[in-house]
C-alpha atoms as a PDB file:
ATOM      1  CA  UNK A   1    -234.708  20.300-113.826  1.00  0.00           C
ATOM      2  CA  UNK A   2    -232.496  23.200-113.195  1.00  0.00           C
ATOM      3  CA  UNK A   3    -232.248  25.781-116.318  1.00  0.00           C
ATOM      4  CA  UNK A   4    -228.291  25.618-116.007  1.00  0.00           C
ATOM      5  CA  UNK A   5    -227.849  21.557-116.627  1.00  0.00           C
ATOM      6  CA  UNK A   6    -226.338  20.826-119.792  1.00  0.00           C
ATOM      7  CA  UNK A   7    -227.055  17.833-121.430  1.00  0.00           C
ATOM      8  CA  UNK A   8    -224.815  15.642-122.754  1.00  0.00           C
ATOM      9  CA  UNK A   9    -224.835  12.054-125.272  1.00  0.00           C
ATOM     10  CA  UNK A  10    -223.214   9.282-124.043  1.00  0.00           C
ATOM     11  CA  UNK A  11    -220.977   7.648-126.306  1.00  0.00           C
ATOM     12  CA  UNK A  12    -220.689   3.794-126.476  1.00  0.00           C
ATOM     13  CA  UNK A  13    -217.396   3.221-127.578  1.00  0.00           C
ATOM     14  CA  UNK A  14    -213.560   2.182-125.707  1.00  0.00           C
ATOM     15  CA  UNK A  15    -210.220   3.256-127.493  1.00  0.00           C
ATOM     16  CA  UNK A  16    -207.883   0.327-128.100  1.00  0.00           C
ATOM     17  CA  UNK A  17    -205.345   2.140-125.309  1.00  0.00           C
ATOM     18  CA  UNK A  18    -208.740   1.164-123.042  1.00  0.00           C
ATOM     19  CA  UNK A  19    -209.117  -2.123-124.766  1.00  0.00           C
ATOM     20  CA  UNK A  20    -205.561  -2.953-123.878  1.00  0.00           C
ATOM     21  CA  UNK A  21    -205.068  -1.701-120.489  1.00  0.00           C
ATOM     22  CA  UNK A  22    -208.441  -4.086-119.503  1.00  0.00           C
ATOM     23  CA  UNK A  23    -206.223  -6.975-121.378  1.00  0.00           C
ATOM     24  CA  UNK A  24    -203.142  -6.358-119.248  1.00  0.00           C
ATOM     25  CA  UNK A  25    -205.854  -6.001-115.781  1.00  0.00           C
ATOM     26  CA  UNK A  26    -206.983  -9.503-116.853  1.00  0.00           C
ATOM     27  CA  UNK A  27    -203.748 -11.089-117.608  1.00  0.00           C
ATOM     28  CA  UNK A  28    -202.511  -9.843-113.918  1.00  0.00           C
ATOM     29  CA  UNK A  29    -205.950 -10.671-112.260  1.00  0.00           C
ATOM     30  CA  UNK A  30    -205.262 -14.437-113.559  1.00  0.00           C
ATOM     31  CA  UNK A  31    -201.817 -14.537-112.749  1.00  0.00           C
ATOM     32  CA  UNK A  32    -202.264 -13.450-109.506  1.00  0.00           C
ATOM     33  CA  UNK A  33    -205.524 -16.261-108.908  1.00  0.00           C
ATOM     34  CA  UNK A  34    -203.114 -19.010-109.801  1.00  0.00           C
ATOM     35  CA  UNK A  35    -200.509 -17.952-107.740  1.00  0.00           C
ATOM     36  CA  UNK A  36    -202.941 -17.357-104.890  1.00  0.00           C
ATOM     37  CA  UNK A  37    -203.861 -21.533-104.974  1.00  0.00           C
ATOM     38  CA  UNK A  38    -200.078 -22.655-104.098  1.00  0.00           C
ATOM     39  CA  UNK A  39    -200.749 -19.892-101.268  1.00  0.00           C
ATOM     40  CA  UNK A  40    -204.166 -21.629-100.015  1.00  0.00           C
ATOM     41  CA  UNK A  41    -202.428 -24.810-100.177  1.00  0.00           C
ATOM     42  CA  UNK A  42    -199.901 -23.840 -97.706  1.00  0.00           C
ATOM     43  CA  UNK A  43    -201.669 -21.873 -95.431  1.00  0.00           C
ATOM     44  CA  UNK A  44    -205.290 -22.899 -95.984  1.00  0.00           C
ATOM     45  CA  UNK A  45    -208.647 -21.369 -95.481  1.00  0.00           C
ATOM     46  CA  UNK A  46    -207.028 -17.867 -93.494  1.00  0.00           C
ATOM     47  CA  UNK A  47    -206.012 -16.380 -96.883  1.00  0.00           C
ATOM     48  CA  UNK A  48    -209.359 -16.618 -98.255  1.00  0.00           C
ATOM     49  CA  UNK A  49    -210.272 -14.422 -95.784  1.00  0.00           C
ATOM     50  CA  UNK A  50    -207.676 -12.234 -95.993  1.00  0.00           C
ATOM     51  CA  UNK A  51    -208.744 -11.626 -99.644  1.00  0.00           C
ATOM     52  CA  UNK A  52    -212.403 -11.066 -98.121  1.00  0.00           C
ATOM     53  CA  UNK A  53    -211.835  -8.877 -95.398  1.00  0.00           C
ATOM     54  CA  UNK A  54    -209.572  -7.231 -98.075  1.00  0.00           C
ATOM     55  CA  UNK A  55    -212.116  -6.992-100.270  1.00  0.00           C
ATOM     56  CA  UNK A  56    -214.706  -5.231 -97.639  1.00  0.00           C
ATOM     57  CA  UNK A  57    -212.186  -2.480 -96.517  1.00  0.00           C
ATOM     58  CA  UNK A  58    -211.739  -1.594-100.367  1.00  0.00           C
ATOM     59  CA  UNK A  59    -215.480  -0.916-100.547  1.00  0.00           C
ATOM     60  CA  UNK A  60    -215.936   0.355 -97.174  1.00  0.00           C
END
C-alpha cells in the first residue's frame, strides 16, 4: 500500500432524512409500476421494451 492512504471506518448507519427520501423513491417507483399496466394494456408488449432498452442506455 502507498504510505499516503488514509484509512478510514465505515459506518453502518442511514439518517432518517435517508430513511425517508428511500420511502418517497418507493412510493413513486410503485406508483409509477401501476400506472405503467393501464399503459401495457393499451399498447402491449412495445413498452416493455421501451422500459428495457431504457434501462440499458442508463447503464451503458
Amino acid at each position: 500500500m502507498a504510505k499516503n492512504v488514509v484509512s478510514k471506518k465505515l459506518r453502518r448507519s442511514m439518517t432518517p432524512l435517508q430513511m425517508e427520501m428511500i420511502g418517497i423513491g418507493g412510493s413513486i417507483g410503485v406508483g409509477l409500476f401501476m400506472g405503467s399496466t393501464s399503459t401495457i394494456r393499451w399498447t402491449g408488449p412495445s413498452v416493455v421494451l421501451a422500459y428495457l432498452f431504457n434501462i440499458v442506455a442508463k447503464v451503458n
